[in-house]
N, C-alpha and C. Protein backbone atom coordinates (compact mmCIF):
# COMPACT_ATOMS: atom_id res chain seq x y z
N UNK A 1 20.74 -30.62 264.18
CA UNK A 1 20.78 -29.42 263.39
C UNK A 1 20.65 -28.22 264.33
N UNK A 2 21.38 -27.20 263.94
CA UNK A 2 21.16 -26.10 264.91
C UNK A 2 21.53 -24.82 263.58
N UNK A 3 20.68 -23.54 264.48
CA UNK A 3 21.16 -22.33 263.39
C UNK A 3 22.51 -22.20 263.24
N UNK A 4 23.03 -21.93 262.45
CA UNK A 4 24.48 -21.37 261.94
C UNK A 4 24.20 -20.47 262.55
N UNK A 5 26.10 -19.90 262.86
CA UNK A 5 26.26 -19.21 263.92
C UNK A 5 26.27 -17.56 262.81
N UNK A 6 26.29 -17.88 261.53
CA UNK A 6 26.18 -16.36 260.61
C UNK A 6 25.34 -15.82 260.74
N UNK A 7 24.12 -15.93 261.48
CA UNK A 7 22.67 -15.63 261.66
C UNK A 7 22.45 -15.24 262.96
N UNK A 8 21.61 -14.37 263.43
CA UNK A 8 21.49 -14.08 264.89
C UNK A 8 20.30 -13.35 265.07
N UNK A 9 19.38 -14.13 266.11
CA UNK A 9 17.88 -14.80 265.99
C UNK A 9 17.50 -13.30 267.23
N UNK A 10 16.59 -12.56 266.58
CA UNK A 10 16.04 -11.71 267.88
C UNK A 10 14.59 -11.48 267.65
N UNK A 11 13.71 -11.33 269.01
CA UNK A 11 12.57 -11.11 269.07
C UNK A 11 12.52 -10.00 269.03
N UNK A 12 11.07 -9.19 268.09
CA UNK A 12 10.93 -7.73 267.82
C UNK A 12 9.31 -8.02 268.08
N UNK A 13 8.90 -7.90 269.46
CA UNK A 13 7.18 -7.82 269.49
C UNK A 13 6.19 -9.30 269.32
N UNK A 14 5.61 -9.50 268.34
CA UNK A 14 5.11 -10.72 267.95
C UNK A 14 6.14 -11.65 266.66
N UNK A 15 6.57 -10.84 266.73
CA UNK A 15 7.72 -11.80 265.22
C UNK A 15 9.27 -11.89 265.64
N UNK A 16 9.42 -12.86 265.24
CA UNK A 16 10.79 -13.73 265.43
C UNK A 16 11.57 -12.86 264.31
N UNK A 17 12.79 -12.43 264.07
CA UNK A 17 13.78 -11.91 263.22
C UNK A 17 14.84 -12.72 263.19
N UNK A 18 15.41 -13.12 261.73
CA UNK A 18 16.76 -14.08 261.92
C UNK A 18 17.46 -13.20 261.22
N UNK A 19 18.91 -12.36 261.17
CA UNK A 19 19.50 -11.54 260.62
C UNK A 19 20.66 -12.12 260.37
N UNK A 20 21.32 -12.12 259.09
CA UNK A 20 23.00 -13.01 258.74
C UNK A 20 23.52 -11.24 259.03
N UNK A 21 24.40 -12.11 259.53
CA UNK A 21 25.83 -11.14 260.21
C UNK A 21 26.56 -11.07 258.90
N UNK A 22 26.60 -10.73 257.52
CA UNK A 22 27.16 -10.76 256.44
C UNK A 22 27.78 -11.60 256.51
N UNK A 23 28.21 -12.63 256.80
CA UNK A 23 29.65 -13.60 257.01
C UNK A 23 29.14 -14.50 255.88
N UNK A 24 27.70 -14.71 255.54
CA UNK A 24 27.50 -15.98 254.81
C UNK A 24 26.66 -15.29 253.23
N UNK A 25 26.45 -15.79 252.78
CA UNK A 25 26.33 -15.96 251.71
C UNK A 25 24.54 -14.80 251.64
N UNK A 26 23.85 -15.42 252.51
CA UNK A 26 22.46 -14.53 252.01
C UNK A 26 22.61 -13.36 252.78
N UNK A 27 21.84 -12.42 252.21
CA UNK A 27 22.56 -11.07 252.85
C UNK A 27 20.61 -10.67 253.05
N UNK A 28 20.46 -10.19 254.10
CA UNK A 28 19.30 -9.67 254.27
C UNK A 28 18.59 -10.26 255.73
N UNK A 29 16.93 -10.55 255.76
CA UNK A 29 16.77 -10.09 257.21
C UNK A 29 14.93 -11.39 257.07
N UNK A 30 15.32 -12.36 257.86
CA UNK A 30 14.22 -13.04 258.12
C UNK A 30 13.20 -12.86 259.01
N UNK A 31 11.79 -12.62 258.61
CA UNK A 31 10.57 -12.46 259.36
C UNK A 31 9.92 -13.82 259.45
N UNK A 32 9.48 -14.25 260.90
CA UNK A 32 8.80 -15.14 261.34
C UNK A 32 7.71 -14.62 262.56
N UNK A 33 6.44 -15.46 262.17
CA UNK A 33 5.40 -15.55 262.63
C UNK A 33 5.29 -15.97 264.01
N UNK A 34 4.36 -16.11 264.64
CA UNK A 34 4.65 -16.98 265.97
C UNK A 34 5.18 -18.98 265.88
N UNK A 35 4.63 -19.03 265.18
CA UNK A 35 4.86 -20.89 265.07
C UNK A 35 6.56 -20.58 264.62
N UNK A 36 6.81 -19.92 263.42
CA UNK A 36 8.01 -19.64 262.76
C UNK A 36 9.31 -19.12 263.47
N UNK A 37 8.91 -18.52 264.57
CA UNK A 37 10.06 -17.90 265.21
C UNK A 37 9.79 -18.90 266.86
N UNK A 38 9.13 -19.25 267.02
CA UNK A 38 8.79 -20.91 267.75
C UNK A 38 9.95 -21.90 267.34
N UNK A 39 10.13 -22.08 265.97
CA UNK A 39 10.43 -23.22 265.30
C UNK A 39 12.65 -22.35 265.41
N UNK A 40 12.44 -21.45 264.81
CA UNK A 40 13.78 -20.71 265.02
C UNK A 40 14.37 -20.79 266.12
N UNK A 41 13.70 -20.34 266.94
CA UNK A 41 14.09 -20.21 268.63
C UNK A 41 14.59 -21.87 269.46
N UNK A 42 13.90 -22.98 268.48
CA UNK A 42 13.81 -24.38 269.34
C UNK A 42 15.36 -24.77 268.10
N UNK A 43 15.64 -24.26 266.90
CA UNK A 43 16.55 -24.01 265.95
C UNK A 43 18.01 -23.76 267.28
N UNK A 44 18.35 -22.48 268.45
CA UNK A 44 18.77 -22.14 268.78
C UNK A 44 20.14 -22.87 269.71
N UNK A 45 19.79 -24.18 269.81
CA UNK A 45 20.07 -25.51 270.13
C UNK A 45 19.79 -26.09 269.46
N UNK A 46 20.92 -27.23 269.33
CA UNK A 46 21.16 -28.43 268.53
C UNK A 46 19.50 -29.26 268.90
N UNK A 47 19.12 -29.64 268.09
CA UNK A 47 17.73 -30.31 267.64
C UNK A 47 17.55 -31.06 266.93
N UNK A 48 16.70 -32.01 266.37
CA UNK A 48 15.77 -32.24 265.53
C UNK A 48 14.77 -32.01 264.86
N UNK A 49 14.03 -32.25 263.97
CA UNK A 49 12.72 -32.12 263.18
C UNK A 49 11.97 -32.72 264.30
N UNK A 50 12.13 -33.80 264.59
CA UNK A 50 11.11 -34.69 265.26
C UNK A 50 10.69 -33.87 266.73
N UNK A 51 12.09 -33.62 267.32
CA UNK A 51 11.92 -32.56 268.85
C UNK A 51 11.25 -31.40 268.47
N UNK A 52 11.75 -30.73 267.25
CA UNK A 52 10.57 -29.81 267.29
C UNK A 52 9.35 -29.90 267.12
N UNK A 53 9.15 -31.27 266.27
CA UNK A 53 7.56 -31.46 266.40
C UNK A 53 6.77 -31.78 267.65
N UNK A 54 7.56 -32.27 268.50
CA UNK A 54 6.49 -32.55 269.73
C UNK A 54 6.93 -31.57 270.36
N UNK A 55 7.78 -30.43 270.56
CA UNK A 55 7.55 -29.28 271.41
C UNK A 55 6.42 -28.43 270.28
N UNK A 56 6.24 -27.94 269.33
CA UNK A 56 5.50 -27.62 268.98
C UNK A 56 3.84 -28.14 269.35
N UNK A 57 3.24 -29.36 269.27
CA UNK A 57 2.85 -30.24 270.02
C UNK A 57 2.51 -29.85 271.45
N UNK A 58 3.19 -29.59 272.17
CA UNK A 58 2.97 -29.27 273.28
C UNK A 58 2.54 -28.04 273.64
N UNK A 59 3.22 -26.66 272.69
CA UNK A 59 2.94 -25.23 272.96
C UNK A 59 1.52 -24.46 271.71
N UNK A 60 1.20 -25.30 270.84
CA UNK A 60 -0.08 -25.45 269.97
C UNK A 60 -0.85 -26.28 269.71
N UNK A 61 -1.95 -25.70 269.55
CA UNK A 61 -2.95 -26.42 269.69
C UNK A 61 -3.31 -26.97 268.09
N UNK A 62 -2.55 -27.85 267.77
CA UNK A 62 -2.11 -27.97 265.84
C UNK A 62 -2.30 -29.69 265.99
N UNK A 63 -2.35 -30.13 264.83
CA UNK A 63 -2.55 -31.49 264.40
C UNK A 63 -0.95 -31.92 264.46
N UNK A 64 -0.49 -32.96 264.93
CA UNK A 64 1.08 -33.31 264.61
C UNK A 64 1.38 -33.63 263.04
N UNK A 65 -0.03 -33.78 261.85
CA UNK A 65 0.01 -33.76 260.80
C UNK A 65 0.94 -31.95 260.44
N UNK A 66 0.18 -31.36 260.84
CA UNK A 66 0.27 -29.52 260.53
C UNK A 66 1.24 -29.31 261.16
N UNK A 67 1.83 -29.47 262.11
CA UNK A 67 3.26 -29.59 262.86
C UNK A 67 4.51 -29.76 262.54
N UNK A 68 4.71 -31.48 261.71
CA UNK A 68 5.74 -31.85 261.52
C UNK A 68 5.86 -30.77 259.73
N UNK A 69 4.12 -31.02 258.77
CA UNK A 69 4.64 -30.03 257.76
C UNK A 69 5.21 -28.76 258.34
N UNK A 70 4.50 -28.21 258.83
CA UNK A 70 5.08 -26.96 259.17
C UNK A 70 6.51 -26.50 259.67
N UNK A 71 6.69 -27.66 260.18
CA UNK A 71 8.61 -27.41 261.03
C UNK A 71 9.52 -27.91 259.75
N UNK A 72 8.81 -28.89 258.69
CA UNK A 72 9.94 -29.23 257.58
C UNK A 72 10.20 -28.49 256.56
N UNK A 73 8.73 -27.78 256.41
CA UNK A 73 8.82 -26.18 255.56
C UNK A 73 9.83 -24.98 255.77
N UNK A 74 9.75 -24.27 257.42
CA UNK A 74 10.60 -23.58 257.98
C UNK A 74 12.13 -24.00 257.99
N UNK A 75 12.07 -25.84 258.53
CA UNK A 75 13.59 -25.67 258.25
C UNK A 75 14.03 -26.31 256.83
N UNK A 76 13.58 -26.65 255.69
CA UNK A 76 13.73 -26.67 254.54
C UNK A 76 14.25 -24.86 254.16
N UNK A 77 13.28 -24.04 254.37
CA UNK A 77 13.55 -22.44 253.75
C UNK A 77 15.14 -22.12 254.38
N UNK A 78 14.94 -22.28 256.24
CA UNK A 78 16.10 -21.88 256.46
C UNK A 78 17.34 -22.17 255.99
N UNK A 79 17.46 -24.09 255.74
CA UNK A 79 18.47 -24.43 255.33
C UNK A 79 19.00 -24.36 253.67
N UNK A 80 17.86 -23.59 253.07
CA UNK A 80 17.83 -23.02 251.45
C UNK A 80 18.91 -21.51 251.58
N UNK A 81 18.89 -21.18 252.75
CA UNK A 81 19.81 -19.80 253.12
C UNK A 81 21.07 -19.94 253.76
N UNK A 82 21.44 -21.29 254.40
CA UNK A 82 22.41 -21.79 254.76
C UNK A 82 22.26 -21.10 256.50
N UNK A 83 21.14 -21.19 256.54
CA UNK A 83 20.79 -20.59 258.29
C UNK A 83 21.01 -21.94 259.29
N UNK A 84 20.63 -22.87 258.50
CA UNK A 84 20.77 -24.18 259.18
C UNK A 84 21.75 -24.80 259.40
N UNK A 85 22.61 -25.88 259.90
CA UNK A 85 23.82 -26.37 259.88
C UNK A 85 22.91 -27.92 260.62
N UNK A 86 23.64 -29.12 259.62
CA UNK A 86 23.15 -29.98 260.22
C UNK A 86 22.24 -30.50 259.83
């Protein structure tokens, strides 16, 4: 899975931003947290759930319980916007 290319991922400070280039269907402007724009950014390349859980894993100090929820949440939402492909 990797982000769709309608979307285009930029850092603004402490938060991750995912913005659709109008081309697709949701029109507006995604805010992410540090884990969230973590999870976007590892999104940026073709991936997995599972790869992101152990790089997450590696860069927090999180339970791989709180991890894998957390990365299936983010890319569940994204792929509810069609940010996801894959």
């Amino acid at each position: 899975m990797k982000l769709n290319n309608e979307f285009i991922s930029h850092n603004d400070g402490d938060e991750k931003l995912l913005v659709s280039t109008g081309a697709s269907d949701f029109k507006g402007l995604v805010r992410g947290n540090a884990s969230a724009g973590f999870i976007m950014t590892c999104l940026e390349t073709d991936t997995t759930e599972d790869e992101i859980v152990s790089k997450m894993l590696e860069n927090f100090e999180v339970s791989e319980e709180i991890a894998r929820r957390d990365v299936h949440k983010i890319v569940t939402q994204l792929r509810s916007i069609g940010a996801v492909d894959g």
